[in-house]
N, C-alpha and C. Protein backbone atom coordinates (compact mmCIF):
# COMPACT_ATOMS: atom_id res chain seq x y z
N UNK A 1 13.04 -14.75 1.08
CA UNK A 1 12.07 -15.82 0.91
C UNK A 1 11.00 -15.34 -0.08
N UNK A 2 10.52 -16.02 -0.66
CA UNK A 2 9.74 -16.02 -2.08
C UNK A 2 8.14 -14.91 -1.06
N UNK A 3 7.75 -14.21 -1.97
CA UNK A 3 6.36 -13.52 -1.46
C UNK A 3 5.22 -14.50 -1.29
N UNK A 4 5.02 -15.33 -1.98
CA UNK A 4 4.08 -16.38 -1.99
C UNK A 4 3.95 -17.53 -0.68
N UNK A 5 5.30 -17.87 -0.77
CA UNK A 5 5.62 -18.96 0.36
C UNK A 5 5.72 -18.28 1.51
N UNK A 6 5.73 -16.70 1.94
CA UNK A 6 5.39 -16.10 3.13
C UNK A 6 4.26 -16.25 3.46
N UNK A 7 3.10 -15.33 2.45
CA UNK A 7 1.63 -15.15 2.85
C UNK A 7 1.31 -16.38 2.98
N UNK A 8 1.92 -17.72 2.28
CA UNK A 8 1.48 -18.91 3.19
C UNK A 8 1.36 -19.50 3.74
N UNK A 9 2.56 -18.96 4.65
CA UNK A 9 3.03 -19.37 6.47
C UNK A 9 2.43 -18.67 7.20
N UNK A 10 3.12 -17.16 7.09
CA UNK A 10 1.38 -16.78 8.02
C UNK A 10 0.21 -16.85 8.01
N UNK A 11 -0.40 -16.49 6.67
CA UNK A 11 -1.90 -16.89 6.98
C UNK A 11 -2.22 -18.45 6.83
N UNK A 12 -1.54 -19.27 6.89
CA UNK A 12 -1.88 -21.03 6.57
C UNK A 12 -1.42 -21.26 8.38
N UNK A 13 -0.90 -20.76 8.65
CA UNK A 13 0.00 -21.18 9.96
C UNK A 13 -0.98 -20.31 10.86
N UNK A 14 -0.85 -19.17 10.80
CA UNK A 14 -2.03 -18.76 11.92
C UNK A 14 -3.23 -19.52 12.14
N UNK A 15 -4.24 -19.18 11.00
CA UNK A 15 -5.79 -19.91 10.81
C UNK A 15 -5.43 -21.49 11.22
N UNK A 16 -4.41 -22.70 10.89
CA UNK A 16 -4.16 -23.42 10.89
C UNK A 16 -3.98 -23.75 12.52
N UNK A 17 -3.39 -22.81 13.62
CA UNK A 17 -3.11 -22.88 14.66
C UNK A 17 -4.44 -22.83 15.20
N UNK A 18 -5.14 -21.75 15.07
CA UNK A 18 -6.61 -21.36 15.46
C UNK A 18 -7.21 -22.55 15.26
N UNK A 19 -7.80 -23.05 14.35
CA UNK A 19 -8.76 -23.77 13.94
C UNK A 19 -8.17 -25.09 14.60
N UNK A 20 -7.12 -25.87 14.32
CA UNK A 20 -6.23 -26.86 15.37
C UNK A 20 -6.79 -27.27 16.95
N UNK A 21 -6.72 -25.68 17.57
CA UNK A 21 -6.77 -25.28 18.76
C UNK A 21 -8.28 -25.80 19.39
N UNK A 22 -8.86 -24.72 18.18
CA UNK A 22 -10.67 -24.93 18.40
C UNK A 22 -11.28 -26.35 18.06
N UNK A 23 -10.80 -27.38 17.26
CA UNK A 23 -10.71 -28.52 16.81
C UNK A 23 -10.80 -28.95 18.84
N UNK A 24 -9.20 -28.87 18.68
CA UNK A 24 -8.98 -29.91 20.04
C UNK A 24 -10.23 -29.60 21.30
N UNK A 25 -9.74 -28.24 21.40
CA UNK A 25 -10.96 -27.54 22.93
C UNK A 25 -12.59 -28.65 22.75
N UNK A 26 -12.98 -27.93 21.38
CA UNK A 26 -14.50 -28.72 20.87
C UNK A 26 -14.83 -30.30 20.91
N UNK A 27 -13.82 -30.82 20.67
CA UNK A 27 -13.78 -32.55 20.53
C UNK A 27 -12.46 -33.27 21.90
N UNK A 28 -11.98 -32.67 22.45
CA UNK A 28 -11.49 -32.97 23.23
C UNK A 28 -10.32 -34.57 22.93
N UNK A 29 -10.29 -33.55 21.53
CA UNK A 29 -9.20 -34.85 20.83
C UNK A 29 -7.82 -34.77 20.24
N UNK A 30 -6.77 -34.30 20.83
CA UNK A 30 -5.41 -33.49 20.45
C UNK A 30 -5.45 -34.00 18.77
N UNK A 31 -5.00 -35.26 18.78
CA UNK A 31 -5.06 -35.61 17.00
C UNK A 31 -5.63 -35.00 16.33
N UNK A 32 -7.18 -35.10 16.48
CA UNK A 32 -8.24 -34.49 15.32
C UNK A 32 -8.04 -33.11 15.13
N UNK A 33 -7.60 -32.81 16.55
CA UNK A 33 -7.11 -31.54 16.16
C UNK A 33 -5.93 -31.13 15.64
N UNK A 34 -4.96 -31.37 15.13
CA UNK A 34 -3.90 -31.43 14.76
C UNK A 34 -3.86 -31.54 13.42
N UNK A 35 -4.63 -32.69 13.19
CA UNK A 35 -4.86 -33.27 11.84
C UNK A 35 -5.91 -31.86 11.22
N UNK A 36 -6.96 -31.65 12.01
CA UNK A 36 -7.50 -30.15 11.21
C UNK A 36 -6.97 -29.38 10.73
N UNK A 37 -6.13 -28.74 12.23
CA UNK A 37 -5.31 -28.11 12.03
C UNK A 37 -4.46 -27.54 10.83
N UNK A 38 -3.57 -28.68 10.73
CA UNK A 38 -2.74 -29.07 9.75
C UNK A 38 -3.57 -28.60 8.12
N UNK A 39 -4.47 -29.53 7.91
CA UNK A 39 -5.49 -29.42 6.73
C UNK A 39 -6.16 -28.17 6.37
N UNK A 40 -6.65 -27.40 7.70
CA UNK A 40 -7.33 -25.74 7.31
C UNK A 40 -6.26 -25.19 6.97
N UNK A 41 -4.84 -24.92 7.76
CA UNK A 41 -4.24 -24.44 7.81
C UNK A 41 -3.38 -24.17 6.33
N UNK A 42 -3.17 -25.57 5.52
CA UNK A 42 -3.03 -25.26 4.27
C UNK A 42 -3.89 -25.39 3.31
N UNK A 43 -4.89 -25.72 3.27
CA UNK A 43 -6.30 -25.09 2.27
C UNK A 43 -5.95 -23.67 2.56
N UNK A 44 -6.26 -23.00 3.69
CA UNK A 44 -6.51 -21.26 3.81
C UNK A 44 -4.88 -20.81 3.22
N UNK A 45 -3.88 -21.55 3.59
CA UNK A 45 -2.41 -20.58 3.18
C UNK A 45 -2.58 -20.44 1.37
N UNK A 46 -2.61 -21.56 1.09
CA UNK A 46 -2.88 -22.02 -0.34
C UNK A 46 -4.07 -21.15 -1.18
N UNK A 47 -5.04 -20.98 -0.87
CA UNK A 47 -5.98 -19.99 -0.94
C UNK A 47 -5.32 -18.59 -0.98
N UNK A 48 -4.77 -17.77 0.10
CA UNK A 48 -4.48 -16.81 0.26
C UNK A 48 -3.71 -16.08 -0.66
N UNK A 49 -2.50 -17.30 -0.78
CA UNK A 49 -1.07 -16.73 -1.67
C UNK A 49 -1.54 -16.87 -3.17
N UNK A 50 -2.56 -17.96 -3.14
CA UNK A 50 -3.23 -17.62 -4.66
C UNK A 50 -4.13 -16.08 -5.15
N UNK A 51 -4.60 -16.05 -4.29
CA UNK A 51 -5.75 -15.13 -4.90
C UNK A 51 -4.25 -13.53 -4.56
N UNK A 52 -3.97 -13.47 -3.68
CA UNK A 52 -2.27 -12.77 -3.28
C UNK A 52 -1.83 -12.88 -5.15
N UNK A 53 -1.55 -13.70 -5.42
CA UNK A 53 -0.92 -13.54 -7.11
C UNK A 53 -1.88 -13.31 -7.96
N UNK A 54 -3.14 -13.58 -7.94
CA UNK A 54 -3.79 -13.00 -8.99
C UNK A 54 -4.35 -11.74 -8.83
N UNK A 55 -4.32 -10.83 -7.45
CA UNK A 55 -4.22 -9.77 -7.34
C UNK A 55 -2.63 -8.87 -7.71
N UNK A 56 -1.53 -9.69 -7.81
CA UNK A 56 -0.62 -9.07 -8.23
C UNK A 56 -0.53 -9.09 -9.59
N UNK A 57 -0.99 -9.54 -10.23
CA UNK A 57 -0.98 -9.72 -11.83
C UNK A 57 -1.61 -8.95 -12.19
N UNK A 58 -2.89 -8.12 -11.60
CA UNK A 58 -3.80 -6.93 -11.84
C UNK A 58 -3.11 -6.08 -11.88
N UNK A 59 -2.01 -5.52 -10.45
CA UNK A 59 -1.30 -4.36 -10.76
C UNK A 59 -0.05 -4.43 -11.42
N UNK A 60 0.44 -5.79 -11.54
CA UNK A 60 1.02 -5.79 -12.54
C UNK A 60 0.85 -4.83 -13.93
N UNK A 61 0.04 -5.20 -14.27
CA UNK A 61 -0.49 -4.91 -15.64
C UNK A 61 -0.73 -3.07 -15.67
N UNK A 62 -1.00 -3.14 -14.55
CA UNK A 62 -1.03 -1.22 -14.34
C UNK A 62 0.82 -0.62 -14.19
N UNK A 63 1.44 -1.57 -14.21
CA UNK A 63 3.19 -1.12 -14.23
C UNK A 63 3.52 -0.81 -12.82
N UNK A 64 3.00 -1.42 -11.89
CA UNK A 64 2.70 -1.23 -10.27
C UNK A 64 3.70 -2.77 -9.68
N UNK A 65 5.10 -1.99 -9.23
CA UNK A 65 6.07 -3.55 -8.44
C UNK A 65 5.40 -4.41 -7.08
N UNK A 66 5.08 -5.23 -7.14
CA UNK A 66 4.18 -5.70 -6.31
C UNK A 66 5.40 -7.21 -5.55
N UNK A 67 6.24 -6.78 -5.96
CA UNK A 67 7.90 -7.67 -5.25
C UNK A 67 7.42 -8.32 -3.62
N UNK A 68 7.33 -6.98 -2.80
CA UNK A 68 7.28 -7.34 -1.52
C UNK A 68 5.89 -7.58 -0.66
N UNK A 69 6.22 -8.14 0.33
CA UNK A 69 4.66 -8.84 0.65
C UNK A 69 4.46 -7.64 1.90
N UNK A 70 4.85 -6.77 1.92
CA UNK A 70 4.39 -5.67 3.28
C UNK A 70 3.36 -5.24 3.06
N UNK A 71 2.69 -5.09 3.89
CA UNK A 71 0.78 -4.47 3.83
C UNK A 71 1.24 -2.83 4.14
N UNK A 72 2.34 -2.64 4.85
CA UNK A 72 2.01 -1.15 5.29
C UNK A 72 3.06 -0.61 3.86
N UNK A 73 2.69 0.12 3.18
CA UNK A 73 3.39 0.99 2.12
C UNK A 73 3.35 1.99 2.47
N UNK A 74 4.54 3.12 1.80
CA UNK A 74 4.95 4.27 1.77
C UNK A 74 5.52 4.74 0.72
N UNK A 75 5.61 5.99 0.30
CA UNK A 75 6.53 6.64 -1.11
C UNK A 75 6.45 7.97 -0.81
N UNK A 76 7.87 8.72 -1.30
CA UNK A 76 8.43 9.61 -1.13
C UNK A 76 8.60 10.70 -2.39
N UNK A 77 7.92 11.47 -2.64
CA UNK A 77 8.30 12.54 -3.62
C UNK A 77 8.79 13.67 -3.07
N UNK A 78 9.49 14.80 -3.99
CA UNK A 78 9.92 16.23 -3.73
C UNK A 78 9.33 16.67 -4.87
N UNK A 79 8.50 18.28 -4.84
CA UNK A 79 7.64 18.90 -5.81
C UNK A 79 8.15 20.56 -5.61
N UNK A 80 8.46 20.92 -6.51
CA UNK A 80 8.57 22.17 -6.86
C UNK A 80 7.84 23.14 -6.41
N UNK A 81 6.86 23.44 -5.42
CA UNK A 81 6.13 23.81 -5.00
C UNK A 81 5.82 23.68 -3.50
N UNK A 82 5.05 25.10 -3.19
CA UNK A 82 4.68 24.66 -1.59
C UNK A 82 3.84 23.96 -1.35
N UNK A 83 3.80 23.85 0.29
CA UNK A 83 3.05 22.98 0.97
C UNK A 83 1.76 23.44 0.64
N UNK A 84 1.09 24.47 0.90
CA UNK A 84 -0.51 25.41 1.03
C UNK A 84 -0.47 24.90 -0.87
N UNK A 85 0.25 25.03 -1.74
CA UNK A 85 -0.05 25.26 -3.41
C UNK A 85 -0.45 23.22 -3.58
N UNK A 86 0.07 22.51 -2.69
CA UNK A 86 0.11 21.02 -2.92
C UNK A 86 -1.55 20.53 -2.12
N UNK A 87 -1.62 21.05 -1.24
CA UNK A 87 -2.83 20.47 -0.79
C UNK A 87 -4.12 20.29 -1.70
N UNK A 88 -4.62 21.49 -2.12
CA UNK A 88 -5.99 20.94 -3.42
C UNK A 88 -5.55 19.34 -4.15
N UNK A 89 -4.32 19.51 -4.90
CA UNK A 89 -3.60 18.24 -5.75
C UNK A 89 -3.99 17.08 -5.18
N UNK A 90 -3.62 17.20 -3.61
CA UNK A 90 -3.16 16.08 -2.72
C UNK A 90 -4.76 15.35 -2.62
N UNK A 91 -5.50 16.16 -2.05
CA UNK A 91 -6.82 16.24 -2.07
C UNK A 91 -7.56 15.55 -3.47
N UNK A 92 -7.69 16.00 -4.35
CA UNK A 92 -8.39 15.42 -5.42
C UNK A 92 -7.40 14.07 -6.01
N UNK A 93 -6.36 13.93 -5.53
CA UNK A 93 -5.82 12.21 -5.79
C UNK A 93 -6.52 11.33 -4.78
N UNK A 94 -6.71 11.80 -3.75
CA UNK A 94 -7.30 10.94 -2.23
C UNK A 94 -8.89 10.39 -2.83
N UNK A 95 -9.08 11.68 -3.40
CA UNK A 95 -11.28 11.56 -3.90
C UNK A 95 -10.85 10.28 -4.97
N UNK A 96 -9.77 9.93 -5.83
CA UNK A 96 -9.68 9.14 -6.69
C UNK A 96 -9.38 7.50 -6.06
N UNK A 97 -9.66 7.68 -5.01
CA UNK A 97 -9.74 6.34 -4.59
C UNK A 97 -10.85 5.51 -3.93
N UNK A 98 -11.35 4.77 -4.15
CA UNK A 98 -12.41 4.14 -4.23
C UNK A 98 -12.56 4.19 -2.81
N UNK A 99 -13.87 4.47 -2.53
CA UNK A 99 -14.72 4.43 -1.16
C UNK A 99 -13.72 5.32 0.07
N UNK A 100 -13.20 6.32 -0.34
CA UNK A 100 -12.49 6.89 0.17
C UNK A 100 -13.02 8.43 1.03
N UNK A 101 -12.54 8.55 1.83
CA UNK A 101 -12.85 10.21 2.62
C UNK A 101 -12.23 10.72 3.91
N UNK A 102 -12.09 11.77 2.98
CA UNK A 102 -11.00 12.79 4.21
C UNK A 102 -10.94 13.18 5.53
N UNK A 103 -10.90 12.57 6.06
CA UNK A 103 -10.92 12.56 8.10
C UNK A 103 -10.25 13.81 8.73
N UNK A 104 -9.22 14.06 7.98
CA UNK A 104 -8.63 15.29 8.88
C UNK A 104 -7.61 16.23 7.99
N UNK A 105 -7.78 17.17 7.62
CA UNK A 105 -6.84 18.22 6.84
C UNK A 105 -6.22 19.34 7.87
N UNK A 106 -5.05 19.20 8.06
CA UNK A 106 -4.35 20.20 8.94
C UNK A 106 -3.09 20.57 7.99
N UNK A 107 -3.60 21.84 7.80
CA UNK A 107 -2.48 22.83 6.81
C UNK A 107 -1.72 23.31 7.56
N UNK A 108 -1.82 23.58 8.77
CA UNK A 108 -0.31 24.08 9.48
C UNK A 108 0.69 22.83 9.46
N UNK A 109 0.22 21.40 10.01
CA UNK A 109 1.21 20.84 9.74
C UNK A 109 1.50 20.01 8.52
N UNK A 110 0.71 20.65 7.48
CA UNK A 110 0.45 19.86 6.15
C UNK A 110 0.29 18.29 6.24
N UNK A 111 -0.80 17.92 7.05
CA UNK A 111 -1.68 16.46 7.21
C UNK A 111 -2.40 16.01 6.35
N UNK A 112 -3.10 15.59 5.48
CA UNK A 112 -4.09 15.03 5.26
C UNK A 112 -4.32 13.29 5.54
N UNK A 113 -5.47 13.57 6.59
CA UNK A 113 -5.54 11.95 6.27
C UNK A 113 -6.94 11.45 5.91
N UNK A 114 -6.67 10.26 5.36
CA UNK A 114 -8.04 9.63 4.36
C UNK A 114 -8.49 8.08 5.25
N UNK A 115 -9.81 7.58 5.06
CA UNK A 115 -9.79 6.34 5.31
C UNK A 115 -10.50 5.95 4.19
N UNK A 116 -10.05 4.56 3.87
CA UNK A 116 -11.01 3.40 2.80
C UNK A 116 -11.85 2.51 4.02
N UNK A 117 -13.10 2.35 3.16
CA UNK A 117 -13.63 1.56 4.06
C UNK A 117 -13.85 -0.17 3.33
N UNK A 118 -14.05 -0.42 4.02
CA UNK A 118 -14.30 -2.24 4.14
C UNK A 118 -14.29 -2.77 2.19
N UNK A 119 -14.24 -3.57 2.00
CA UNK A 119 -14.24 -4.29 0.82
C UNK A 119 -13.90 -5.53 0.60
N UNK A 120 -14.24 -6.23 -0.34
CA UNK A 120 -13.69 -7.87 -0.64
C UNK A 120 -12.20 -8.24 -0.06
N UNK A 121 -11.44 -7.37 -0.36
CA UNK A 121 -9.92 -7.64 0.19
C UNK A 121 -9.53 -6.94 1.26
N UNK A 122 -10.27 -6.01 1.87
CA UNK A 122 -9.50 -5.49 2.75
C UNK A 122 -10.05 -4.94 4.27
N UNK A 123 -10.26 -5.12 5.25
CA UNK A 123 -10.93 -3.99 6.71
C UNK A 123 -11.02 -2.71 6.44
N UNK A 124 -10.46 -2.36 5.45
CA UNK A 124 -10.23 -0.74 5.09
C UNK A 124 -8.99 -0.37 5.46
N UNK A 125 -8.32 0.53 5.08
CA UNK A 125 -7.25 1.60 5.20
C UNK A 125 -7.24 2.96 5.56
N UNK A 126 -6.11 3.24 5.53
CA UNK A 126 -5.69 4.40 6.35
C UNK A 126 -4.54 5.19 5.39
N UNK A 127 -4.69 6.34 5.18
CA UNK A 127 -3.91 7.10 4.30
C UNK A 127 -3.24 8.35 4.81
N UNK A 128 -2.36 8.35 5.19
CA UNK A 128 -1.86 9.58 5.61
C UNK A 128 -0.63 10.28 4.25
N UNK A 129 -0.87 11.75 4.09
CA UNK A 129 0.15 11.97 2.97
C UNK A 129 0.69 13.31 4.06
N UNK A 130 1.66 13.40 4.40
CA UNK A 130 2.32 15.01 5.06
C UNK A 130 3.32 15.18 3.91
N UNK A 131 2.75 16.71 4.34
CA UNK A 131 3.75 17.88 3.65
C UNK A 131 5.15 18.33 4.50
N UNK A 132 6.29 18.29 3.79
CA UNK A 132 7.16 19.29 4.57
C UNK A 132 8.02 19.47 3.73
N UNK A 133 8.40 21.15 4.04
CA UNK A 133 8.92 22.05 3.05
C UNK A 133 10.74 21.74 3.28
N UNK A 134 11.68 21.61 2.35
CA UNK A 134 12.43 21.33 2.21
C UNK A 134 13.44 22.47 2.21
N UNK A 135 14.73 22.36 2.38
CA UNK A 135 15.96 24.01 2.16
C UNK A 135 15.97 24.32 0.97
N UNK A 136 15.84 23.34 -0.17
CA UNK A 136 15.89 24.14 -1.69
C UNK A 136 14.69 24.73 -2.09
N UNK A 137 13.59 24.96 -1.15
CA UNK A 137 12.49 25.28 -2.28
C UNK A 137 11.71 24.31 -2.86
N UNK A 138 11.80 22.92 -2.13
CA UNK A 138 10.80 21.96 -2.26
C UNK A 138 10.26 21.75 -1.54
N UNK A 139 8.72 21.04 -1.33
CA UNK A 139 8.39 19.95 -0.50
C UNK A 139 8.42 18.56 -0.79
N UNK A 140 8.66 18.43 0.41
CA UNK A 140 9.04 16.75 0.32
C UNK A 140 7.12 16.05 0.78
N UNK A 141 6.43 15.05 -0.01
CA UNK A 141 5.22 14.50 0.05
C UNK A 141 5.62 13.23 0.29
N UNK A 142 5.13 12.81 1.41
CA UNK A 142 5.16 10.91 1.85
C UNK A 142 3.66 10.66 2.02
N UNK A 143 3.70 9.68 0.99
CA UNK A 143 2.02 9.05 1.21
C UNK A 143 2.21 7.78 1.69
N UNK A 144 1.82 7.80 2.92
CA UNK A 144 1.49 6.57 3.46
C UNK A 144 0.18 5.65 3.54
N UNK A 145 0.34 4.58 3.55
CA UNK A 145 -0.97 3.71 3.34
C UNK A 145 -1.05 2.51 4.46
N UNK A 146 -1.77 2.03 5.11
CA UNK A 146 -1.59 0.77 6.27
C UNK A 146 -3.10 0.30 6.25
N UNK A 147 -3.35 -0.78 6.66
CA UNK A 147 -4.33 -1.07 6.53
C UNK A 147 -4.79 -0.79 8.47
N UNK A 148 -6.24 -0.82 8.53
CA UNK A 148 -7.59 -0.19 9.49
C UNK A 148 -6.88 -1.17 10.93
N UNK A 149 -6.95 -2.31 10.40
CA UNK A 149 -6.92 -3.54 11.24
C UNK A 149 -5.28 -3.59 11.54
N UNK A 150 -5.12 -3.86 12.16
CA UNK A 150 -3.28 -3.83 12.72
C UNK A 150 -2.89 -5.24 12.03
N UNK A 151 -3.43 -6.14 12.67
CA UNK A 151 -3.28 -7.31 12.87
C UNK A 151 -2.89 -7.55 11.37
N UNK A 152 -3.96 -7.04 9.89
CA UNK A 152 -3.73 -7.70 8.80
C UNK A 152 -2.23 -8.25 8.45
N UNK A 153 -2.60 -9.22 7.83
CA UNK A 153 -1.01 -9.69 7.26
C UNK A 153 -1.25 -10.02 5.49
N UNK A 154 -2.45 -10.03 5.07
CA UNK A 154 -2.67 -9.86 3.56
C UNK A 154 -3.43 -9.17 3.26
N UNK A 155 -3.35 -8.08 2.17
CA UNK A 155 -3.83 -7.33 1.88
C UNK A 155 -4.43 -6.62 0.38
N UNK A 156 -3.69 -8.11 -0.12
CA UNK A 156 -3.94 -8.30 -1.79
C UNK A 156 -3.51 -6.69 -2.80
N UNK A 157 -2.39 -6.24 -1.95
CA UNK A 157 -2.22 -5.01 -2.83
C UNK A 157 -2.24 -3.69 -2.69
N UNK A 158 -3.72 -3.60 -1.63
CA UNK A 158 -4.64 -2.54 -1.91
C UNK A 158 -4.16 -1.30 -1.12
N UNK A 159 -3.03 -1.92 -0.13
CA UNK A 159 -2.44 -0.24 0.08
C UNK A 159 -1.19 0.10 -0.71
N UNK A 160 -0.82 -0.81 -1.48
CA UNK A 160 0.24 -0.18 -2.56
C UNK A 160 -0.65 0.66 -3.63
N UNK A 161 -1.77 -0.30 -4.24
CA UNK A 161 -2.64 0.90 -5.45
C UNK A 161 -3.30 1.53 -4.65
N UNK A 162 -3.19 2.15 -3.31
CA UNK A 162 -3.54 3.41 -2.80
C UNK A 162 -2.97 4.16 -2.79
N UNK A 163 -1.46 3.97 -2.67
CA UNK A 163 -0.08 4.91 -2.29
C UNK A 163 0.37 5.48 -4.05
N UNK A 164 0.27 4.19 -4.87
CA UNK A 164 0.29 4.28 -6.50
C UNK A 164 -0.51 5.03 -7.25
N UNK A 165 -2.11 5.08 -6.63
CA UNK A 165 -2.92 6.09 -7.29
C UNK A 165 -2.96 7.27 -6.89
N UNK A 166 -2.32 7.73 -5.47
CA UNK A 166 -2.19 9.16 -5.13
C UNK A 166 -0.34 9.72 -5.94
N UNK A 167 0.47 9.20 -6.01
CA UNK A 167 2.19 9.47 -6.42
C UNK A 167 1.30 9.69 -8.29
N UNK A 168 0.78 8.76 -9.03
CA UNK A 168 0.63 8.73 -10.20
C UNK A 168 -0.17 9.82 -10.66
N UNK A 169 -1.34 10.24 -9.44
CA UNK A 169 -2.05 11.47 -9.90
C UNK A 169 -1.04 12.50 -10.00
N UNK A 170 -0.46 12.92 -8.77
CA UNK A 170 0.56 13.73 -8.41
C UNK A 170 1.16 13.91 -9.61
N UNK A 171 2.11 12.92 -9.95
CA UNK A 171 3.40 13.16 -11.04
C UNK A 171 2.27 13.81 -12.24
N UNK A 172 1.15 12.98 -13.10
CA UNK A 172 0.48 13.46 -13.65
C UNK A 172 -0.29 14.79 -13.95
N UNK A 173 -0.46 15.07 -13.01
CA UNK A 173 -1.01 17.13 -12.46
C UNK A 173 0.29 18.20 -12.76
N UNK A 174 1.51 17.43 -11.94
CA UNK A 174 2.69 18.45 -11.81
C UNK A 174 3.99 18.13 -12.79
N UNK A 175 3.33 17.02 -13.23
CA UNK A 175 4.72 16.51 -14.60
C UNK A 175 6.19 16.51 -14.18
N UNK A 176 6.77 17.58 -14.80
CA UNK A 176 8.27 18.07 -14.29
C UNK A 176 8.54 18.67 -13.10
N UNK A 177 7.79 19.07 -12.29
CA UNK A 177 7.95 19.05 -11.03
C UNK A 177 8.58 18.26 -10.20
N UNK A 178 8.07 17.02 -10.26
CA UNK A 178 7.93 15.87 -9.09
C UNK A 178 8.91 15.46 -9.46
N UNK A 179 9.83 14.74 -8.54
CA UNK A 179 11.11 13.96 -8.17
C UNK A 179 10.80 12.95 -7.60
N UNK A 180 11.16 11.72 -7.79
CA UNK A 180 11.20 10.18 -6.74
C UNK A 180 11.97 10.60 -5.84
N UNK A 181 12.02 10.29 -4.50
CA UNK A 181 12.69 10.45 -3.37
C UNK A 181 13.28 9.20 -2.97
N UNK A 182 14.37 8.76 -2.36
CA UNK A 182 14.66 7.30 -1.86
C UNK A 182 14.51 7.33 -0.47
C-alpha cells in the first residue's frame, strides 16, 4: 500500500476516532459526532501525509530512501576494525545530531546509547548503535533509531536521518573499511 495513503489511515483514522468519540460524549449527539469525526479525521490524515512528503523530499535530496513509512529504523555495517578502535567514531557521529546526548556508553558490551529531544516533528528519539566483533576480524555496527514515545506512528523521517547521519559519518571517517550489511 502506497506510504502516503497509510500515514493517512492511521493518523486520519485514529485522531478521527478520538475527536468523533469526544464530539459524541460532549454533545450527547452520535451524528455530530460522527460527522466530526469523519471531518477531523481527514483534515488531520490529509495534513499529516502531506507535510510526511514534504519531509521526504528534504531527504530525498540528501540521497536518503525514504520508500517505507516505519518510524523505528535500523542499519547494519561491518568495519575493519575493533569494537574499543570504533567507539570515539561512533561517538562523534551521535554529537552530529541535532539536540542530541549520550545516556549510556558501555564498552564491555559495546553500547552506546543517545537520546534526541523534543522538536517540531518529533517526542524525541532514541539511538542505540552496538558493537559486536565478528569471526573474520570485523565488527559488525547496528544503529538503531525509534522514536521516545511508543505510540508514534509519524515521524516525518527523523529516525531514518538519524540512523543516515551516524552510517554516513561512519563510511566517511573509515572509507574502505565499511561494508553494507543486509
Amino acid at each position: 500500500m502506497n506510504k502516503y495513503l497509510v500515514i493517512f489511515l492511521r493518523s486520519g483514522g485514529f485522531f478521527g476516532l478520538a475527536m468523533g468519540l469526544f464530539y459524541t460524549l460532549q454533545y450527547q449527539n452520535v451524528s455530530a459526532g460522527v460527522r466530526c469525526g469523519l471531518v477531523t479525521g481527514i483534515l488531520f490524515g490529509v495534513s499529516m501525509a502531506a507535510l510526511s512528503y514534504l519531509s521526504d523530499q528534504k531527504l530525498k535530496k540528501k540521497g536518503i530512501d525514504t520508500s517505507s513509512a516505519h518510524v523505528r529504523r535500523s542499519h547494519k555495517i561491518s568495519v575493519t576494525r575493533t569494537a574499543r578502535d570504533l567507539i570515539p567514531t561512533c561517538k562523534k557521529a551521535i554529537l552530529l545530531i541535532k539536540n542530541s546526548s549520550l545516556k549510556k556508553e558501555d564498552t564491555e558490551t559495546g553500547t552506546l546509547i543517545a537520546k534526541m529531544g523534543m522538536s517540531w516533528n518529533s517526542f524525541g528519539e532514541t539511538l542505540e548503535i552496538s558493537l559486536k566483533p565478528l569471526a573474520d576480524g570485523r565488527t559488525l555496527i547496528k544503529i538503531a533509531s525509534s522514536p521516545s514515545l511508543p505510540t508514534t506512528i509519524v515521524d516525518f523521517g527523523k529516525n531514518l536521518e538519524n540512523v543516515e547521519t551516524v552510517v554516513s559519518y561512519i563510511k566517511q571517517e573509515l572509507g574502505d573499511e565499511v561494508r553494507d550489511c543486509a
